[in-house]
N, C-alpha and C. Protein backbone atom coordinates (compact mmCIF):
# COMPACT_ATOMS: atom_id res chain seq x y z
N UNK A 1 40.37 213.48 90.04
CA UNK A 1 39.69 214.45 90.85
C UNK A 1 38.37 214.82 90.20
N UNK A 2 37.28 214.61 91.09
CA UNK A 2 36.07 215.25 90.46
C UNK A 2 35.37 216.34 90.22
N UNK A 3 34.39 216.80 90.03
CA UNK A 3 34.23 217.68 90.00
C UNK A 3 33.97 218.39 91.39
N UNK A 4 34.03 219.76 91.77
CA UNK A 4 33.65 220.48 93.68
C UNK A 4 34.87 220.32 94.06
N UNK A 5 35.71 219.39 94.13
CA UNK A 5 36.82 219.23 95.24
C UNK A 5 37.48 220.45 95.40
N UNK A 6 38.22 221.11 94.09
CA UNK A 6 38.11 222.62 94.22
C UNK A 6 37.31 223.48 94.00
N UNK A 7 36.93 224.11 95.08
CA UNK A 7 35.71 225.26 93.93
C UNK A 7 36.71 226.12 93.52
N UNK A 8 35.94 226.72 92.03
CA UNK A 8 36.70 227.55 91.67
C UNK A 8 36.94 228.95 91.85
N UNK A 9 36.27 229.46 93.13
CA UNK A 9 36.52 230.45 93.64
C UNK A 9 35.70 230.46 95.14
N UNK A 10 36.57 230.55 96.06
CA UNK A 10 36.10 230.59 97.52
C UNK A 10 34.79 231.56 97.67
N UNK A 11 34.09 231.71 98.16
CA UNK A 11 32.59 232.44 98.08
C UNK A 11 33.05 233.82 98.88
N UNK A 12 34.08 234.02 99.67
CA UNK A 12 34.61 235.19 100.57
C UNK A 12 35.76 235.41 100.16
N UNK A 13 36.18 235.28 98.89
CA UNK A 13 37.27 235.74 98.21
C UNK A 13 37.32 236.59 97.10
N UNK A 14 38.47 237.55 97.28
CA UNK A 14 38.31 238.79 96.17
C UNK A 14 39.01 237.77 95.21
N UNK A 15 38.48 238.71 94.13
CA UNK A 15 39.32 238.29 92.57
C UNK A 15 40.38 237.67 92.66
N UNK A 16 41.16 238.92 93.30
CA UNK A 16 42.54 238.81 93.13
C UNK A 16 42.99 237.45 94.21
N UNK A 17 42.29 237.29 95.43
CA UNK A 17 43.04 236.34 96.08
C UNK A 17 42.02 234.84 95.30
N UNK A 18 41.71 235.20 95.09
CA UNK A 18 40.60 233.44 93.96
C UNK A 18 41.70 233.43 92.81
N UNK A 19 42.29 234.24 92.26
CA UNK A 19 43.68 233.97 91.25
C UNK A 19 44.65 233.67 91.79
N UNK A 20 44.49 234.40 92.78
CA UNK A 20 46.18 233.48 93.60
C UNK A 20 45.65 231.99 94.22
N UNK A 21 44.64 231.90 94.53
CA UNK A 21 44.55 230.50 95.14
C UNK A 21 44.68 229.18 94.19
N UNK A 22 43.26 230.06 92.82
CA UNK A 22 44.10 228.94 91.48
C UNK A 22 45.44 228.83 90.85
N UNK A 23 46.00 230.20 90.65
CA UNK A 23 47.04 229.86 90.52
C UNK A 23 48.55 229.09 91.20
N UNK A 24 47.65 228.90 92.69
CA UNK A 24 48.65 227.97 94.05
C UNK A 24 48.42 226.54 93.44
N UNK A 25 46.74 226.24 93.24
CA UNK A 25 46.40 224.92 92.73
C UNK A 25 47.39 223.94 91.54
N UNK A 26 46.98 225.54 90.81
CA UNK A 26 47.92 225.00 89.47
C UNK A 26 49.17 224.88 89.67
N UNK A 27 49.99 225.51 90.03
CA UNK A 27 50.95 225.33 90.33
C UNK A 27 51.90 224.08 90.98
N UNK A 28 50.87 223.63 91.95
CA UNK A 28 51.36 222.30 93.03
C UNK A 28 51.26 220.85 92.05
N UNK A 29 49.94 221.61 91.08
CA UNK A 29 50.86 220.46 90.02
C UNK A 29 52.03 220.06 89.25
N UNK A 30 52.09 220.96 89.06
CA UNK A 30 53.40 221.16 88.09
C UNK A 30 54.80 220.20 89.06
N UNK A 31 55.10 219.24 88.21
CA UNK A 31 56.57 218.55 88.75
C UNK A 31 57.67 218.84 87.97
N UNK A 32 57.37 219.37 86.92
CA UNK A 32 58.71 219.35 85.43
C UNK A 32 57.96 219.96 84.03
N UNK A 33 58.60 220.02 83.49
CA UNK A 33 57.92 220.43 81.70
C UNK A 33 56.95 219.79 81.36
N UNK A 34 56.08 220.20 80.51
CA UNK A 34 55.22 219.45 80.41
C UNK A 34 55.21 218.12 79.65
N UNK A 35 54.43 217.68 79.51
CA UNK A 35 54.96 215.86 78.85
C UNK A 35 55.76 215.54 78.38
N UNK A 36 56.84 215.66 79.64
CA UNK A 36 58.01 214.53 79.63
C UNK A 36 57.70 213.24 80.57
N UNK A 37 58.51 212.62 80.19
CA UNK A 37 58.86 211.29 80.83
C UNK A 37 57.99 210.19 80.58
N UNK A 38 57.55 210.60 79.23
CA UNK A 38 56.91 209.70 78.38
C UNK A 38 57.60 208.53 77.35
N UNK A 39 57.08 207.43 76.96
CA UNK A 39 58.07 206.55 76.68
C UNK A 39 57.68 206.42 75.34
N UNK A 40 58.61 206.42 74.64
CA UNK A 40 58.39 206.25 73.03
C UNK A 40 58.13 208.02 72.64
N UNK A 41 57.14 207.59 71.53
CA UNK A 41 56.64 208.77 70.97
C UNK A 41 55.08 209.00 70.64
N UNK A 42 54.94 208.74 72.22
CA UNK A 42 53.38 209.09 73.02
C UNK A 42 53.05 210.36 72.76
N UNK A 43 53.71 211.41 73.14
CA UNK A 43 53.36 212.78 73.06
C UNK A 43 53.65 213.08 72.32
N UNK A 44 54.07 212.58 71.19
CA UNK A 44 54.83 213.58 69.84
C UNK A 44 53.90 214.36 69.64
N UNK A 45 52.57 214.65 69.48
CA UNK A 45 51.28 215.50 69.20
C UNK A 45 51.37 216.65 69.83
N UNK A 46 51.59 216.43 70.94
CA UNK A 46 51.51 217.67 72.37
C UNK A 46 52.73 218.73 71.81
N UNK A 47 53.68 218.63 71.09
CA UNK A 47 55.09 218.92 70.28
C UNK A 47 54.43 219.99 68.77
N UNK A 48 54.81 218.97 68.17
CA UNK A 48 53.88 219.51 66.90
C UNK A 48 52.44 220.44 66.98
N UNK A 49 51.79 220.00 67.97
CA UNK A 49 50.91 220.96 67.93
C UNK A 49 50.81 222.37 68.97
N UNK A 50 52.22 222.55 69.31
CA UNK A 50 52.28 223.79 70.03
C UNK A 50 51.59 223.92 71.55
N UNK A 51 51.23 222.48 71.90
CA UNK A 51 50.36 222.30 73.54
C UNK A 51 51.42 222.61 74.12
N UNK A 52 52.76 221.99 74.14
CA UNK A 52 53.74 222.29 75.57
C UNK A 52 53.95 223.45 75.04
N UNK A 53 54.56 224.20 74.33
CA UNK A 53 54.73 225.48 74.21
C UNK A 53 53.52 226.40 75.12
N UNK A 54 52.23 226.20 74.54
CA UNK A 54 51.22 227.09 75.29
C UNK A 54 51.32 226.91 76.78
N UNK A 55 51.35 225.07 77.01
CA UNK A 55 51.24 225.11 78.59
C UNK A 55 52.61 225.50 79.07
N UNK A 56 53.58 225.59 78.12
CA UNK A 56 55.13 226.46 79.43
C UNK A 56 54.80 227.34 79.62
N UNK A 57 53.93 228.22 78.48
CA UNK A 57 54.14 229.89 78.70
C UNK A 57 52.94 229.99 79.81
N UNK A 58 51.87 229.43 79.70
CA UNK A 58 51.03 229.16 80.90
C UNK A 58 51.61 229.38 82.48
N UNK A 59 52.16 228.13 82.62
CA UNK A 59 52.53 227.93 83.87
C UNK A 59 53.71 228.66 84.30
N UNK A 60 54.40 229.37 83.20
CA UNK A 60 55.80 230.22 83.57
C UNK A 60 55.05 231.54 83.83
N UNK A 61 54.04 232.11 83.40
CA UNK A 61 53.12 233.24 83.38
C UNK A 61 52.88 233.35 84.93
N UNK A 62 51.88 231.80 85.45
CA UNK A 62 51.29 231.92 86.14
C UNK A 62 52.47 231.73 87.80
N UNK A 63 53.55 231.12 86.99
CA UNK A 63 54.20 231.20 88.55
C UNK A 63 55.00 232.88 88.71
N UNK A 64 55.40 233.34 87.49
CA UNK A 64 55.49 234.48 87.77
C UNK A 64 54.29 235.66 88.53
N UNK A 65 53.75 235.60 87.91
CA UNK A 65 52.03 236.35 89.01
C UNK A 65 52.38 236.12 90.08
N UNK A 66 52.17 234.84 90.66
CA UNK A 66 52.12 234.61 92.04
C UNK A 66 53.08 234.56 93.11
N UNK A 67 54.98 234.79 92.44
CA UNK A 67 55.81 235.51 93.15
C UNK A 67 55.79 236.59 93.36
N UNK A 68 54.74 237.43 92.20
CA UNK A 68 55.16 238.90 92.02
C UNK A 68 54.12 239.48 93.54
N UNK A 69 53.06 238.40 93.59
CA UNK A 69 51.98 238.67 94.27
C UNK A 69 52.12 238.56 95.89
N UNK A 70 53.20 237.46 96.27
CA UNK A 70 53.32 236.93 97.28
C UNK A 70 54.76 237.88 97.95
N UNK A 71 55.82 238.37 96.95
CA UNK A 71 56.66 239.65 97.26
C UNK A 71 56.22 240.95 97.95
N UNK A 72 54.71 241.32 97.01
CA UNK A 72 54.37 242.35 97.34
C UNK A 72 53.77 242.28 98.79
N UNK A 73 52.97 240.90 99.25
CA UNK A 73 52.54 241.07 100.53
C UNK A 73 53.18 240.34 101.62
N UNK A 74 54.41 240.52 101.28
CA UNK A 74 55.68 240.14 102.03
C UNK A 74 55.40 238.56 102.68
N UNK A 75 55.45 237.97 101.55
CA UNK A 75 55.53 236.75 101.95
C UNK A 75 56.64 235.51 101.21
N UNK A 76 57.88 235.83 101.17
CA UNK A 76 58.70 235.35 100.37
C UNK A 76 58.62 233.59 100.51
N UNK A 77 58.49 232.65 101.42
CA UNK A 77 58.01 231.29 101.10
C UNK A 77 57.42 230.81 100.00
N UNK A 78 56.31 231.74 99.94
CA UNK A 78 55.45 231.27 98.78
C UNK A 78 56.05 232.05 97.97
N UNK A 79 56.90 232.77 97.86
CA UNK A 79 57.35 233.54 96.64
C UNK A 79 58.88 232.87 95.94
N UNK A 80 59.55 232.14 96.72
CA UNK A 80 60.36 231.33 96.44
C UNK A 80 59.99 229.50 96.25
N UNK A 81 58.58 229.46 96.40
CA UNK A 81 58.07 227.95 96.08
C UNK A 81 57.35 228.56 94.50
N UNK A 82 56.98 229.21 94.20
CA UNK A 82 56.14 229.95 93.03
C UNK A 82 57.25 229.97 92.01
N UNK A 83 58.72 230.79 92.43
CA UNK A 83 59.99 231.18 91.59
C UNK A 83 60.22 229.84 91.21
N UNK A 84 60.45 228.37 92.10
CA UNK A 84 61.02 227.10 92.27
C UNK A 84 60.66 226.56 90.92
N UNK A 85 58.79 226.76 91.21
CA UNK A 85 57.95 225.81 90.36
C UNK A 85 58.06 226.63 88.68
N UNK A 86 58.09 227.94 88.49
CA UNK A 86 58.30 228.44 87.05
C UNK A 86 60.05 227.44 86.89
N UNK A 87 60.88 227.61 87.49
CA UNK A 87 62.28 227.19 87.14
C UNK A 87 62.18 225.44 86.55
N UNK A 88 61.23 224.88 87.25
CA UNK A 88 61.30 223.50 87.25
C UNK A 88 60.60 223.58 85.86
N UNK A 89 59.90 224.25 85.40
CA UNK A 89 59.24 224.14 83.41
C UNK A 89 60.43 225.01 82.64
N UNK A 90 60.75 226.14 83.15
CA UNK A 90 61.73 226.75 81.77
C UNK A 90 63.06 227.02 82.96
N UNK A 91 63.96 226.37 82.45
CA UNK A 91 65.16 226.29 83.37
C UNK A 91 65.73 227.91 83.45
N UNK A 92 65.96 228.03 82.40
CA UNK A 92 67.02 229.64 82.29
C UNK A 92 66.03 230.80 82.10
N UNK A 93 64.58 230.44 82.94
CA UNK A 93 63.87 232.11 83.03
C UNK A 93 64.29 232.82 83.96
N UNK A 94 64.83 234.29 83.41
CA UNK A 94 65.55 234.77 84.14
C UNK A 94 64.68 235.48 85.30
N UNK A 95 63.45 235.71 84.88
CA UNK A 95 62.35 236.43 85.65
C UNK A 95 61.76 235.78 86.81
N UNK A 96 62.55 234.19 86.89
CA UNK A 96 61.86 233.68 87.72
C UNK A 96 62.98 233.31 88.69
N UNK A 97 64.21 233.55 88.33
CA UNK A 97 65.47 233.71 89.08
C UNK A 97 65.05 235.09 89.58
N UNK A 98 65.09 235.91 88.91
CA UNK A 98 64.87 237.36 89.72
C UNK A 98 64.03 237.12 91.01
N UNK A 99 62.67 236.36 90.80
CA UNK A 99 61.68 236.41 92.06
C UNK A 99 62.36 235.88 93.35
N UNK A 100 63.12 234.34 92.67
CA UNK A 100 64.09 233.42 93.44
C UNK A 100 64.92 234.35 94.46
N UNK A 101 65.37 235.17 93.39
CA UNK A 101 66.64 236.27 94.53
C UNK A 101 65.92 237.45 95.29
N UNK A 102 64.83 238.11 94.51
CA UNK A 102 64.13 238.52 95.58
C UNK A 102 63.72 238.11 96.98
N UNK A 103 62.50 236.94 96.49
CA UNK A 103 62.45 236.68 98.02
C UNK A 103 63.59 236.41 98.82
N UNK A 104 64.83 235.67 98.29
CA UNK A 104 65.76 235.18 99.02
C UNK A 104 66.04 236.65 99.78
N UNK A 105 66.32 237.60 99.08
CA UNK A 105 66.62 239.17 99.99
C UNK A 105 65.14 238.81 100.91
N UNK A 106 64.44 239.10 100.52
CA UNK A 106 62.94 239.24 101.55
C UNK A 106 63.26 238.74 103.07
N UNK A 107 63.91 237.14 102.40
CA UNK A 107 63.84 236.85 103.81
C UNK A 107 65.58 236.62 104.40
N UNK A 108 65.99 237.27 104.06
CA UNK A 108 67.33 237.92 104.62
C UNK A 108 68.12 236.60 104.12
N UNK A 109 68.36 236.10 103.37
CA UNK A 109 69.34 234.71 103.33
C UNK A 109 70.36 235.49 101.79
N UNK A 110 71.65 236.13 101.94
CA UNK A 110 72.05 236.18 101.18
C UNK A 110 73.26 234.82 100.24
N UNK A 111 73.43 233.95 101.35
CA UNK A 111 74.11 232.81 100.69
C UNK A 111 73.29 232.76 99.64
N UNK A 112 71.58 232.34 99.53
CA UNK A 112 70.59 231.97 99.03
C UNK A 112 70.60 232.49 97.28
N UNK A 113 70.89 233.87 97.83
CA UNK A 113 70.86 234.91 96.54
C UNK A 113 71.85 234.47 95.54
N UNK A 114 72.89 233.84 95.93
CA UNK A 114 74.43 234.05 95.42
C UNK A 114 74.33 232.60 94.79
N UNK A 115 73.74 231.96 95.53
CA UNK A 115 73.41 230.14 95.07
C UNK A 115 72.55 230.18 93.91
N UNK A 116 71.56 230.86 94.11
CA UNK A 116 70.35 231.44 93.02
C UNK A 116 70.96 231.61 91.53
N UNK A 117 71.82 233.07 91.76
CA UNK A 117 72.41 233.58 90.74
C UNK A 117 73.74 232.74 90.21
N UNK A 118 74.53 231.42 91.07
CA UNK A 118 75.31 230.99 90.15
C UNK A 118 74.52 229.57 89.12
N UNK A 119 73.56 229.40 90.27
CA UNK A 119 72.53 228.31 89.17
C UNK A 119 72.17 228.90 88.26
N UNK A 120 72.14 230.30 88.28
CA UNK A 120 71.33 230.79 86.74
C UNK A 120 72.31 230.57 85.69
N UNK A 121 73.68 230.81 86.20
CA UNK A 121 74.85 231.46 85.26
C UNK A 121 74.90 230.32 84.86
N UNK A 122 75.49 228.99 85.73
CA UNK A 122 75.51 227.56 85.31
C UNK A 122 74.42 226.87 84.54
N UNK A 123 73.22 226.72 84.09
CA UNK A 123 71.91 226.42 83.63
C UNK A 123 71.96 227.48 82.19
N UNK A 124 72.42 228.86 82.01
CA UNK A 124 72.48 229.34 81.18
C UNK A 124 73.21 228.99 80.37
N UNK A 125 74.86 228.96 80.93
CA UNK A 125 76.34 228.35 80.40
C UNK A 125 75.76 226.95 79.80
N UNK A 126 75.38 226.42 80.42
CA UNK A 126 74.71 224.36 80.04
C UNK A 126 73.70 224.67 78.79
N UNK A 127 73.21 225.36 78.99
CA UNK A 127 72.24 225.42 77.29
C UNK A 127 72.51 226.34 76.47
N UNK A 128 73.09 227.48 76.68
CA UNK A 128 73.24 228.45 75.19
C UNK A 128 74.88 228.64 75.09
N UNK A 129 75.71 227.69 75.91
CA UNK A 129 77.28 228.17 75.91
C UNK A 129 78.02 229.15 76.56
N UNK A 130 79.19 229.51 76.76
CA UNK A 130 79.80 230.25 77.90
C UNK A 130 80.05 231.62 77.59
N UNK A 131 79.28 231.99 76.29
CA UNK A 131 79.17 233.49 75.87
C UNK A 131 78.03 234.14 76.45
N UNK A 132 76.46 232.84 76.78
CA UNK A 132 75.51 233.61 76.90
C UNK A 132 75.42 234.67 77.87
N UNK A 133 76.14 234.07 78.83
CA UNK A 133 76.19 234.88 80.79
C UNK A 133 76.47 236.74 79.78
N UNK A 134 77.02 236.85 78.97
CA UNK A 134 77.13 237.77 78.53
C UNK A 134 76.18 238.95 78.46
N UNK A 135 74.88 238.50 78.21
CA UNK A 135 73.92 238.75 77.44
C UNK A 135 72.47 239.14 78.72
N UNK A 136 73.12 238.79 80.22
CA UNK A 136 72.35 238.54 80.97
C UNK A 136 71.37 240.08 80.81
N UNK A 137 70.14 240.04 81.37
CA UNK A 137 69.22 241.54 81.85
C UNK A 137 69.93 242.17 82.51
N UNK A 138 70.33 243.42 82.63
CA UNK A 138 71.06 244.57 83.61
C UNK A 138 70.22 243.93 84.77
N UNK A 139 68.51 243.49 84.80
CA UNK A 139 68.19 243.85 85.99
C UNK A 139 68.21 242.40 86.65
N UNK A 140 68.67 240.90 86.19
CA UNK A 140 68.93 240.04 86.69
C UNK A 140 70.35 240.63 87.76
N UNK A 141 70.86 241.04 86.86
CA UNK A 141 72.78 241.17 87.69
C UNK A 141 72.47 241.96 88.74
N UNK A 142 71.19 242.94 88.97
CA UNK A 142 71.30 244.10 89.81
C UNK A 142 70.70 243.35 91.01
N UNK A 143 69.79 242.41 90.64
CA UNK A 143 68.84 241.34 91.72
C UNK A 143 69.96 240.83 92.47
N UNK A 144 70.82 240.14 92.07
CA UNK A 144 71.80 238.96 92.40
C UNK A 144 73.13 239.75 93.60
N UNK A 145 73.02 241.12 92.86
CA UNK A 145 73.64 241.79 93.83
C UNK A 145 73.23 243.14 95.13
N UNK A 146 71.53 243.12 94.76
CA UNK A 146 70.94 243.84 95.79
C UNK A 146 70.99 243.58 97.53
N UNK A 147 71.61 244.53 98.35
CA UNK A 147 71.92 244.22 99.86
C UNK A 147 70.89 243.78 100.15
N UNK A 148 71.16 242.67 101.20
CA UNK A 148 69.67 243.00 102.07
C UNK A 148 69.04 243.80 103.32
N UNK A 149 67.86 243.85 103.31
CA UNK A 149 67.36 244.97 104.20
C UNK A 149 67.74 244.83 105.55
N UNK A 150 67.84 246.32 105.74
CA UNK A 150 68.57 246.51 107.47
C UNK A 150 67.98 246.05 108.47
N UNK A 151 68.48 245.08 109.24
CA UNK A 151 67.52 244.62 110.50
C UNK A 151 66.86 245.77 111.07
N UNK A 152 65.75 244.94 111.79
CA UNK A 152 64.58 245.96 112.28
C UNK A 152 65.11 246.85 113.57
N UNK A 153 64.78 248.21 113.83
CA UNK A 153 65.55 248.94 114.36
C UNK A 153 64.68 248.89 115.94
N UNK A 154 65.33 249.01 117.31
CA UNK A 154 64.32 248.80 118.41
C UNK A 154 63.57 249.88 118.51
N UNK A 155 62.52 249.76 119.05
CA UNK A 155 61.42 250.84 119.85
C UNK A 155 62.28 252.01 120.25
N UNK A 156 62.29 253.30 120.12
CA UNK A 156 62.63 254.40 120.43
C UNK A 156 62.62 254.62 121.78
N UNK A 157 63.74 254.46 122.53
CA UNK A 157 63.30 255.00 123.67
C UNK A 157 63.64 256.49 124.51
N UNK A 158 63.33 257.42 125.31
CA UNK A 158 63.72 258.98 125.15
C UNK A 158 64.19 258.77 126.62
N UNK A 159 65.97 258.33 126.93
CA UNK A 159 66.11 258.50 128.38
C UNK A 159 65.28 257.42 129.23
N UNK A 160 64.53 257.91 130.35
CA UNK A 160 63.95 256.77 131.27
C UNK A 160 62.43 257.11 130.87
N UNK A 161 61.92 257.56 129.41
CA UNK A 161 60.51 257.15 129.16
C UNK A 161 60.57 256.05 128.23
N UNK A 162 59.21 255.69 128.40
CA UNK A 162 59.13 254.19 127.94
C UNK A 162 58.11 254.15 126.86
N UNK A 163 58.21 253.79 125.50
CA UNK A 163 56.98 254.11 124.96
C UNK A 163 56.06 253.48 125.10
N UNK A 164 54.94 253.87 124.68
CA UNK A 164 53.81 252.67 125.03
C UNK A 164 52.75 252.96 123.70
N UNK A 165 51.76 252.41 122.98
CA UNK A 165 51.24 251.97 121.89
C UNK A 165 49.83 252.44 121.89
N UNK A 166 49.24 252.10 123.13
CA UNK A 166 48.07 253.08 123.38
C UNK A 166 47.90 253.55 124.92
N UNK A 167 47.71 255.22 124.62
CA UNK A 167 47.80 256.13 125.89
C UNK A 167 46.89 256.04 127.03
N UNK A 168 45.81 254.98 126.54
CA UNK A 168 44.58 255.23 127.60
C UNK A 168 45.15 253.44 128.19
N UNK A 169 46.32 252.61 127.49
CA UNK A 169 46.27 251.46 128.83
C UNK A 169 47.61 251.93 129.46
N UNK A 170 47.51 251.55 130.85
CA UNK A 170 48.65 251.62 131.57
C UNK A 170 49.74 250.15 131.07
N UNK A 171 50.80 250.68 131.42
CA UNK A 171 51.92 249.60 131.67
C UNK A 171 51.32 248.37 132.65
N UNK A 172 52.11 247.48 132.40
CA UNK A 172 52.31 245.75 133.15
C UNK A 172 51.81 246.19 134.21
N UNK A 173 52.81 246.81 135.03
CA UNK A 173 52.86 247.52 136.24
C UNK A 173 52.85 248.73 136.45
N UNK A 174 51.39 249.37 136.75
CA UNK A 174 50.78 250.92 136.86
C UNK A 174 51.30 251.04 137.90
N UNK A 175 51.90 250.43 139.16
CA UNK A 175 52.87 250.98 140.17
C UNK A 175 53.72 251.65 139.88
N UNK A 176 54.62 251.40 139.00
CA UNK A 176 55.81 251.85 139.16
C UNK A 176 56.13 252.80 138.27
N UNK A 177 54.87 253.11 137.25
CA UNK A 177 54.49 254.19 136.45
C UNK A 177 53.97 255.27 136.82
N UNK A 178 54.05 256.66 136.12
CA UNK A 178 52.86 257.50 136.44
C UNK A 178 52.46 258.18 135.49
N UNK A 179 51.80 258.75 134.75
CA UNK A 179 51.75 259.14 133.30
C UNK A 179 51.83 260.64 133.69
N UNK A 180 52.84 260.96 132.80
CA UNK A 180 52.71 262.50 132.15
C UNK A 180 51.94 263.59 132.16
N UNK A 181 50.94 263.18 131.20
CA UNK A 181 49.77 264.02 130.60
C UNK A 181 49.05 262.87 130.36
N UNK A 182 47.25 263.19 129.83
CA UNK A 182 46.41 262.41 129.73
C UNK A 182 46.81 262.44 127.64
N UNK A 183 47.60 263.26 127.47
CA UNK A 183 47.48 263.48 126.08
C UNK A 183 49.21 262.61 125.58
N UNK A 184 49.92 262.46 126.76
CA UNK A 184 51.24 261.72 126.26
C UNK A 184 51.38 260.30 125.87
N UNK A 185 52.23 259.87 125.49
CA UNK A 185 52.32 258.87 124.74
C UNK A 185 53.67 258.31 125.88
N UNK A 186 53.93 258.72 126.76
CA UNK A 186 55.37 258.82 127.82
C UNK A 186 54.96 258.62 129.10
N UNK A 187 55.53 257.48 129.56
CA UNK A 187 55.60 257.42 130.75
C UNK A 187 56.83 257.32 131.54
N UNK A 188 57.00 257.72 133.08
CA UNK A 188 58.08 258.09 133.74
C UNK A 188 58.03 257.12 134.83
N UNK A 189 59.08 256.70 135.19
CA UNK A 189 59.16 255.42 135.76
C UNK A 189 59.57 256.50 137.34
N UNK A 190 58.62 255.59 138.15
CA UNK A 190 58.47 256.14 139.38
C UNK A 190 59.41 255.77 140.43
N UNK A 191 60.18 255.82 141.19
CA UNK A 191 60.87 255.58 142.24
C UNK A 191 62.46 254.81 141.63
């Protein structure tokens, strides 16, 4: 890739969304840890000299940001592709299971949550042994078991008025309406 193909910050973009966009970039790279699946002892350097260490904590940093970012503006897709891509560099981050089970609440899938949290337990159990689950964050266990949010509740309606959103347009059908007051928010269904 040359140089321009990305700019590094859109010209009509705030800070904050020019960090989330690089940090989307960076991210879509990421397939696995960093230099693996090298043959021999090609990368032994990248080891010894503390590069994969810097680039895990890098890219585990940066996919955390951008769940935390994509939660807050209720967008759990990208907040569970962000959680995916930190998991695929450090298997047993628990912070990035947390985002995982977040969005999964976000977007109402509790199987999701429960699948989430036994991959953590299993992935934990597989590398530190069947004591670690022990040891988990209070606030991983509290994620894994947070309800999810109450479906959306309908439009209020008062008897045979109907609400309506703004007072100065009439209904579909101004026939069969007649308004109230010029100051109500209520209309009364005519005949």
């Amino acid at each position: 890739m040359g140089p321009g193909l990305y700019p590094a910050r859109p010209p009509t973009a705030t800070p904050v969304v020019a960090g989330c966009i690089i940090r989307f970039r960076t991210l879509d790279l990421v397939t696995g840890p960093p230099f693996t699946g090298a043959t021999g002892h090609g990368y032994s350097w990248a080891h010894t000299e503390g590069v994969v260490r810097h680039a895990t904590i890098a890219i585990d940093n940066a996919a955390h940001q951008l769940a935390d970012h994509a939660l807050n503006r209720d967008d759990p897709p990208t907040a569970t592709w962000a959680a995916r891509k930190g998991i695929l560099v450090t298997r047993s981050c628990e912070q990035c299971y947390r985002n995982l089970m977040a969005a999964d609440v976000a977007a109402n899938n509790p199987t999701a949550v429960e699948a989430a949290y036994q991959q953590l337990l299993a992935t934990i159990t597989a590398d530190d042994g069947p004591d670690a689950t022990d040891h988990l964050d209070p606030e991983t266990t509290a994620a894994a078991r947070t309800p999810p949010p109450p479906p959306p509740t309908p439009p209020l309606t008062m008897g045979r008025y109907l609400p309506i959103t703004n007072p100065y347009e009439p209904p579909s059908d101004p026939g069969r309406f007649k308004m109230l007051s010029n100051r109500s928010l209520r209309w009364r269904i005519v005949g």
